[in-house]
N, C-alpha and C. Protein backbone atom coordinates (compact mmCIF):
# COMPACT_ATOMS: atom_id res chain seq x y z
N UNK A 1 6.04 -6.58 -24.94
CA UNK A 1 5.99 -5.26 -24.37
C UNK A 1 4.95 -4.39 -25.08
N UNK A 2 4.70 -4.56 -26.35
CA UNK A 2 4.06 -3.79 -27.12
C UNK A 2 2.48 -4.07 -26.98
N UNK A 3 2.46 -5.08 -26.52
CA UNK A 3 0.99 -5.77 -25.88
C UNK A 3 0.38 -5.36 -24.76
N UNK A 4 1.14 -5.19 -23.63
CA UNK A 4 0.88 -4.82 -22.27
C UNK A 4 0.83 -3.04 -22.79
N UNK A 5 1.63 -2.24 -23.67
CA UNK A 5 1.14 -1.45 -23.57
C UNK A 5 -0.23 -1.10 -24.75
N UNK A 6 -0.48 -1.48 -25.19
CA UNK A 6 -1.47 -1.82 -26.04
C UNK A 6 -2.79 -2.05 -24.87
N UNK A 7 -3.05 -3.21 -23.90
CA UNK A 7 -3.85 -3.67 -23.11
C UNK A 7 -3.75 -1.85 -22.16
N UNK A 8 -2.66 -1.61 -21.64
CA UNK A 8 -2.86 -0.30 -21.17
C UNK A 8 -3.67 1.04 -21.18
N UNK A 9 -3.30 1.48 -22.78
CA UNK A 9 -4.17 2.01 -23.34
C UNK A 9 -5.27 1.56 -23.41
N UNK A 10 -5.86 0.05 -23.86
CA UNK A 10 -7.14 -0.06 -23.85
C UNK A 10 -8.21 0.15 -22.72
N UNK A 11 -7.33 -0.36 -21.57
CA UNK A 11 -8.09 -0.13 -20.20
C UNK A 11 -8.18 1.70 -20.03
N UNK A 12 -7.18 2.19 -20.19
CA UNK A 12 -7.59 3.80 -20.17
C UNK A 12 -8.73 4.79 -20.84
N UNK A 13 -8.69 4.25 -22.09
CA UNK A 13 -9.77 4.27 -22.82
C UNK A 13 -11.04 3.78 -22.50
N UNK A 14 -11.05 2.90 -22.04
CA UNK A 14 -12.63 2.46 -21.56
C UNK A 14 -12.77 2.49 -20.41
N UNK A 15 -11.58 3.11 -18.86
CA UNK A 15 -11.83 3.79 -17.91
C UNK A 15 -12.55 5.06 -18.08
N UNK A 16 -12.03 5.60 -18.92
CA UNK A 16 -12.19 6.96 -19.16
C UNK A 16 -13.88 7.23 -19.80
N UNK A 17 -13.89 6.45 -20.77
CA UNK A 17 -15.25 6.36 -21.26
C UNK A 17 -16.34 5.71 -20.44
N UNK A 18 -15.93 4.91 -19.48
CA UNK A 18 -17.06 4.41 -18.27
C UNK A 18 -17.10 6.08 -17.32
N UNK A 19 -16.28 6.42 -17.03
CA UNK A 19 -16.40 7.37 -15.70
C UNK A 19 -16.92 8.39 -16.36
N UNK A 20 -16.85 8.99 -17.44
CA UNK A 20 -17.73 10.04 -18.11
C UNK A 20 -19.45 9.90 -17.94
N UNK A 21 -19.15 8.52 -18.67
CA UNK A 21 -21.16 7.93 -19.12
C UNK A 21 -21.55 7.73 -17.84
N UNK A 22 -21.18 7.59 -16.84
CA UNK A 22 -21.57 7.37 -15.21
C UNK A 22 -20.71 8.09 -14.50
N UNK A 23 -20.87 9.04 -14.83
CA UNK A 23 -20.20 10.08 -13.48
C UNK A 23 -21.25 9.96 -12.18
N UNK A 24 -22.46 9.77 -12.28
CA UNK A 24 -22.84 10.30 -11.02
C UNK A 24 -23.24 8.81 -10.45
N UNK A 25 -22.68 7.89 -11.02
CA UNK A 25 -22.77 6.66 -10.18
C UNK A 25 -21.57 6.44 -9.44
N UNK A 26 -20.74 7.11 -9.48
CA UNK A 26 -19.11 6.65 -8.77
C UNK A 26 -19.16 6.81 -7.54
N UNK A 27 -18.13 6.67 -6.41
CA UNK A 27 -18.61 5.92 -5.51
C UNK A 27 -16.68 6.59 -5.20
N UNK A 28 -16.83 6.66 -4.00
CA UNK A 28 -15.59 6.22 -3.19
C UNK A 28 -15.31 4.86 -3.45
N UNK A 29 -13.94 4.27 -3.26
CA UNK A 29 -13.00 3.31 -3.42
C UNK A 29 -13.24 2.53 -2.25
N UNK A 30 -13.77 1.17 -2.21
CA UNK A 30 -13.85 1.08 -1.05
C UNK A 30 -12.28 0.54 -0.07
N UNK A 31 -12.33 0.31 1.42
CA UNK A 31 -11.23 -0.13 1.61
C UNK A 31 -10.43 -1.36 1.28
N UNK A 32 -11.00 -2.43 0.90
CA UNK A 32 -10.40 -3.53 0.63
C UNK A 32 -9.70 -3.38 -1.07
N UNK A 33 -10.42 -2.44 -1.94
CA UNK A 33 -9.90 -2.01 -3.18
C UNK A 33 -8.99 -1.24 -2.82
N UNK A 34 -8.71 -0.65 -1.99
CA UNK A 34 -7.70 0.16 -2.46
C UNK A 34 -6.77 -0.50 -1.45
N UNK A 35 -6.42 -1.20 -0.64
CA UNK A 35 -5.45 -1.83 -0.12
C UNK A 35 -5.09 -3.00 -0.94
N UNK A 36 -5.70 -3.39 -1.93
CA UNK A 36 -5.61 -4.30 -2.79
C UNK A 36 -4.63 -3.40 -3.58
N UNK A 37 -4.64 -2.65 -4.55
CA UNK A 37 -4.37 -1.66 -5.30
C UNK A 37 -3.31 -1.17 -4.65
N UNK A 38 -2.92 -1.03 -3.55
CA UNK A 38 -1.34 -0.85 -2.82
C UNK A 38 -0.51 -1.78 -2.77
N UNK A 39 -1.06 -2.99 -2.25
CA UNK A 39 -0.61 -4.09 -2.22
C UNK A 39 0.15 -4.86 -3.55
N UNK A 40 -0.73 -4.44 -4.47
CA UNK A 40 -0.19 -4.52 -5.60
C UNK A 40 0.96 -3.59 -6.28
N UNK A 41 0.65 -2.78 -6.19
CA UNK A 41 1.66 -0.87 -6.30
C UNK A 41 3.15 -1.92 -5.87
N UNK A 42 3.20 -2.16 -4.35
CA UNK A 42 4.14 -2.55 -3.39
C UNK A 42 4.95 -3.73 -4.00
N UNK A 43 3.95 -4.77 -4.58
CA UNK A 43 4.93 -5.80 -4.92
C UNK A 43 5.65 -6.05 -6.55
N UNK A 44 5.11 -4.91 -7.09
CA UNK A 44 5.75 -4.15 -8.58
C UNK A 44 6.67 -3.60 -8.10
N UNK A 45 7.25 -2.99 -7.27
CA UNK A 45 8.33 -2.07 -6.89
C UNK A 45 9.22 -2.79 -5.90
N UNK A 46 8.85 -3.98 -5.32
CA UNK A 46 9.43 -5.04 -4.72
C UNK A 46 10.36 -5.93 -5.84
N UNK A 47 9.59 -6.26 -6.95
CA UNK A 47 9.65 -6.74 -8.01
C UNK A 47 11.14 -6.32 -8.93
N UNK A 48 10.72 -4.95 -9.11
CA UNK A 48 11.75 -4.32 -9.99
C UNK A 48 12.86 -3.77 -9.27
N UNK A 49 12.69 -3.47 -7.70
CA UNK A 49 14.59 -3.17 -7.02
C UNK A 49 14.82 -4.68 -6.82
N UNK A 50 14.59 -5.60 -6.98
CA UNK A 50 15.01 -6.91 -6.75
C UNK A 50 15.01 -7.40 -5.37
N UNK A 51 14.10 -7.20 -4.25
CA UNK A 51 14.19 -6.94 -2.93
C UNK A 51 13.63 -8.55 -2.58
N UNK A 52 12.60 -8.71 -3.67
CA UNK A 52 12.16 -10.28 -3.27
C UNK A 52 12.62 -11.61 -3.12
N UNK A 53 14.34 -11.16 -3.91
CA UNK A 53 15.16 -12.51 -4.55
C UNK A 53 15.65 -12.98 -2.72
N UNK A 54 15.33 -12.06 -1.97
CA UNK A 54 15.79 -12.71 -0.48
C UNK A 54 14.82 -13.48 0.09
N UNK A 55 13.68 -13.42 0.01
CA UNK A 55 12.71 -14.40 0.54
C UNK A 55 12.54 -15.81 -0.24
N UNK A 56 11.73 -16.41 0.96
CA UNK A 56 11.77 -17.78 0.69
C UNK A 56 10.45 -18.16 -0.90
N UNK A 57 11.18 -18.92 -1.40
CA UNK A 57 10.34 -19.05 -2.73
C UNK A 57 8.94 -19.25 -2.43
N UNK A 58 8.47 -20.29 -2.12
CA UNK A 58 7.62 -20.78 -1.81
C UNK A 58 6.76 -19.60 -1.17
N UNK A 59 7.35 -18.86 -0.23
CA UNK A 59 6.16 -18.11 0.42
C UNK A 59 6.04 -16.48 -0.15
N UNK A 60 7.24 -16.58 -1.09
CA UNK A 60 6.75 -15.65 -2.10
C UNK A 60 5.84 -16.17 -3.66
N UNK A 61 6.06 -17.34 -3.95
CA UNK A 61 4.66 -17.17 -4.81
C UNK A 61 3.47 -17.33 -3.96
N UNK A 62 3.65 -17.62 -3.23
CA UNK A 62 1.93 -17.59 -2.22
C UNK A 62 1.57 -16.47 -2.09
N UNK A 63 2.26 -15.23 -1.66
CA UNK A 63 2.27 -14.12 -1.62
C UNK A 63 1.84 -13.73 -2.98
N UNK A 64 2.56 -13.76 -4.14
CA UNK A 64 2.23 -13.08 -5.67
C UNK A 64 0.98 -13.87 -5.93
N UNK A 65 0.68 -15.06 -5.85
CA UNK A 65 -0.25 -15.52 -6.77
C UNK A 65 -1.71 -15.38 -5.94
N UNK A 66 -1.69 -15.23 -4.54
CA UNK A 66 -2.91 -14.53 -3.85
C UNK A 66 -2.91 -12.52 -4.32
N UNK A 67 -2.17 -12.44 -4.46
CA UNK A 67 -2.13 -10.64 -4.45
C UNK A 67 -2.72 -10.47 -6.30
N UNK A 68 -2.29 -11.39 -6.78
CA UNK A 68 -3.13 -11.34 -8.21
C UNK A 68 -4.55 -11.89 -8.30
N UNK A 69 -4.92 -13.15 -7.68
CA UNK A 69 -5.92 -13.53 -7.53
C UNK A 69 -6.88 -12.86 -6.87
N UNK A 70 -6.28 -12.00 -5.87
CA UNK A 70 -7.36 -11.16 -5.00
C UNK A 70 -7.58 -9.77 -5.50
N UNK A 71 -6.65 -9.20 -5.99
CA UNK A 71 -6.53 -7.74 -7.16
C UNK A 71 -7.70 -8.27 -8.35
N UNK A 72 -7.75 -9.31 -8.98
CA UNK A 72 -8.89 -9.62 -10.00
C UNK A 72 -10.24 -9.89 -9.22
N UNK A 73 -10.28 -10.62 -8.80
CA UNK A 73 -11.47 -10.76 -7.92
C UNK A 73 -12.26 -8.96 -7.50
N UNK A 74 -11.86 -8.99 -6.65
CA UNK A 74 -11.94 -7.53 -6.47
C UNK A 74 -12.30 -6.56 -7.41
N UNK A 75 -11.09 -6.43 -8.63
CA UNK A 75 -11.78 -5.59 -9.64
C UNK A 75 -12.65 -5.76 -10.43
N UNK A 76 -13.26 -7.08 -10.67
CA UNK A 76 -14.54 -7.40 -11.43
C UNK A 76 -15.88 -7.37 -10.27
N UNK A 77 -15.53 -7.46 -8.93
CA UNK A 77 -16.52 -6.94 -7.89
C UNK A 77 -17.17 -5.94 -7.82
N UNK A 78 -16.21 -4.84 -7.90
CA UNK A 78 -16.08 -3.66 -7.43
C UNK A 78 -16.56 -2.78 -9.25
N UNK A 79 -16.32 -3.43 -9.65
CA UNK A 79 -16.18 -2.66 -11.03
C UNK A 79 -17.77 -1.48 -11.17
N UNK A 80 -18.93 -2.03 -10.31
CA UNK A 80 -20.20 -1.03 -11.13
C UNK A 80 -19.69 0.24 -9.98
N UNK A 81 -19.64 0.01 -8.51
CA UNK A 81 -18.94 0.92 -8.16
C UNK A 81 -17.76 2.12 -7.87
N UNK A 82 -16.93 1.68 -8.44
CA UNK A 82 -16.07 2.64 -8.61
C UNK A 82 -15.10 2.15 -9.88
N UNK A 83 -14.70 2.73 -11.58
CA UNK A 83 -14.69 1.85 -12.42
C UNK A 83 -13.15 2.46 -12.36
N UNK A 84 -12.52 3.09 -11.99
CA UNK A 84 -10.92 3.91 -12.20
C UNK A 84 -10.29 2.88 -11.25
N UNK A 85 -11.10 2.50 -10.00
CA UNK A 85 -9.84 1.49 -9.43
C UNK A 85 -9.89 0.30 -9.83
N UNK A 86 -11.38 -0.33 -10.19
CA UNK A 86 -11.13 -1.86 -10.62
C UNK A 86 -10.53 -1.69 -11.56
N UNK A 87 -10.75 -0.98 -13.03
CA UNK A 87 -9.91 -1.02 -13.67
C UNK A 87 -8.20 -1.22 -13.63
N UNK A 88 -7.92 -0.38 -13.04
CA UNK A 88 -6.42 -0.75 -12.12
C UNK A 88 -6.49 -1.96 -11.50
N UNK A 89 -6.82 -2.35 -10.55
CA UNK A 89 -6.64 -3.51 -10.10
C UNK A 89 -6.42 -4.62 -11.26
N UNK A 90 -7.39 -4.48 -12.26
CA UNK A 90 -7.36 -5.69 -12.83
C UNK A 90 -6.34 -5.71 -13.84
N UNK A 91 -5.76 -4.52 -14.55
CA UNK A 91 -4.36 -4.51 -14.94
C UNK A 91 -3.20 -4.38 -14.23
N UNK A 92 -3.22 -4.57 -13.43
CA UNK A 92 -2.19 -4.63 -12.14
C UNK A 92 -2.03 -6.41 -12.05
N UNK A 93 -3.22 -6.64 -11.67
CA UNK A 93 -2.85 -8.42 -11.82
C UNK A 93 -2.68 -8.91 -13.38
N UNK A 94 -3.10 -8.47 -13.82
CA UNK A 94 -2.65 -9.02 -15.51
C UNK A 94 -1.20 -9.15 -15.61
N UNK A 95 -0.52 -7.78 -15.16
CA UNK A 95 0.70 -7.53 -15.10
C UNK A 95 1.53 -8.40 -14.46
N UNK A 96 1.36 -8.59 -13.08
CA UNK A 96 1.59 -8.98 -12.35
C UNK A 96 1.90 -10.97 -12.30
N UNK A 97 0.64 -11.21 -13.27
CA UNK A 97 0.89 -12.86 -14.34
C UNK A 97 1.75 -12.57 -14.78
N UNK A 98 1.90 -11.24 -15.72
CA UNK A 98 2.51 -11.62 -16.76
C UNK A 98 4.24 -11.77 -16.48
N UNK A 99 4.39 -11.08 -15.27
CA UNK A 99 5.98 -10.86 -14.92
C UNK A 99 6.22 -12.17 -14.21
N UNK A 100 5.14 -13.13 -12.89
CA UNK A 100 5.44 -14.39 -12.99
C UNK A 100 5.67 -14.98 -13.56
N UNK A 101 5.02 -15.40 -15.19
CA UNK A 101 4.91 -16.41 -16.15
C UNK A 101 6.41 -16.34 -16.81
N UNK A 102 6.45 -15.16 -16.97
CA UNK A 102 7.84 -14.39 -17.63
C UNK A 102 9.03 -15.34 -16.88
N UNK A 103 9.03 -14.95 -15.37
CA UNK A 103 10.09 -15.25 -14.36
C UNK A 103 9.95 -17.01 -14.29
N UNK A 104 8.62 -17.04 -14.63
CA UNK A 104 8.67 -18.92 -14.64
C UNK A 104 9.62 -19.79 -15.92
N UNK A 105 8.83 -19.11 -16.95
CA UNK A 105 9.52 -19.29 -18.59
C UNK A 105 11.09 -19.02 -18.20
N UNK A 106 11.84 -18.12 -17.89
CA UNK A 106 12.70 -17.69 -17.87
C UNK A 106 14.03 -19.07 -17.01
N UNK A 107 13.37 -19.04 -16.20
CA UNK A 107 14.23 -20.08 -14.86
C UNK A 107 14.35 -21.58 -15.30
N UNK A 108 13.04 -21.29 -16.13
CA UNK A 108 12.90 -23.58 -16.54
C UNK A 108 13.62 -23.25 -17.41
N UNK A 109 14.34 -22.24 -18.61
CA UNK A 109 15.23 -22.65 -19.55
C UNK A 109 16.60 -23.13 -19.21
């Protein structure tokens, strides 16, 4: 826990310090980032009321492990243009491993 918020802060910090030194390069969000960036929002909060334990396994990790794969992708894309959402995106899927790996570790014991 102390890691993820650790990685947190770090991404804030060097959001913050990119969007200053290039303010006038920023850019609207484009649409596929920020439906990425919901999409992700959506399945953190899916995640934590426990809403997912009803779907079928299988087509929920297909679901999580494309919504992380495509949240990273994306935010290292997107990153010279707009640096506040890739940034998000790409700690969103970090996260988003990290609560799979968690839920994987957890079930094989």
């Amino acid at each position: 826990m102390l890691f993820v918020i650790f990685l947190i802060f770090i991404f804030i910090v060097v959001g913050a310090l990119l969007r200053f030194k290039k303010e006038d390069t920023q850019k609207n969000p484009s649409l596929l980032g920020s439906s990425s960036l919901l999409l992700q929002l959506l399945l953190i909060v899916l995640f934590i009321t426990g809403v997912l334990e009803n779907f079928n396994e299988t087509l929920f990790d297909l679901i999580w492990w494309s919504t992380v794969i495509c949240g990273l992708t994306l935010g290292i894309r997107e990153f010279k243009s707009n640096i506040i959402v890739s940034l998000l995106n790409i700690l969103l899927s970090i996260l988003l491993a990290i609560f799979m790996l968690l839920l994987l570790f957890i079930t094989s014991m």
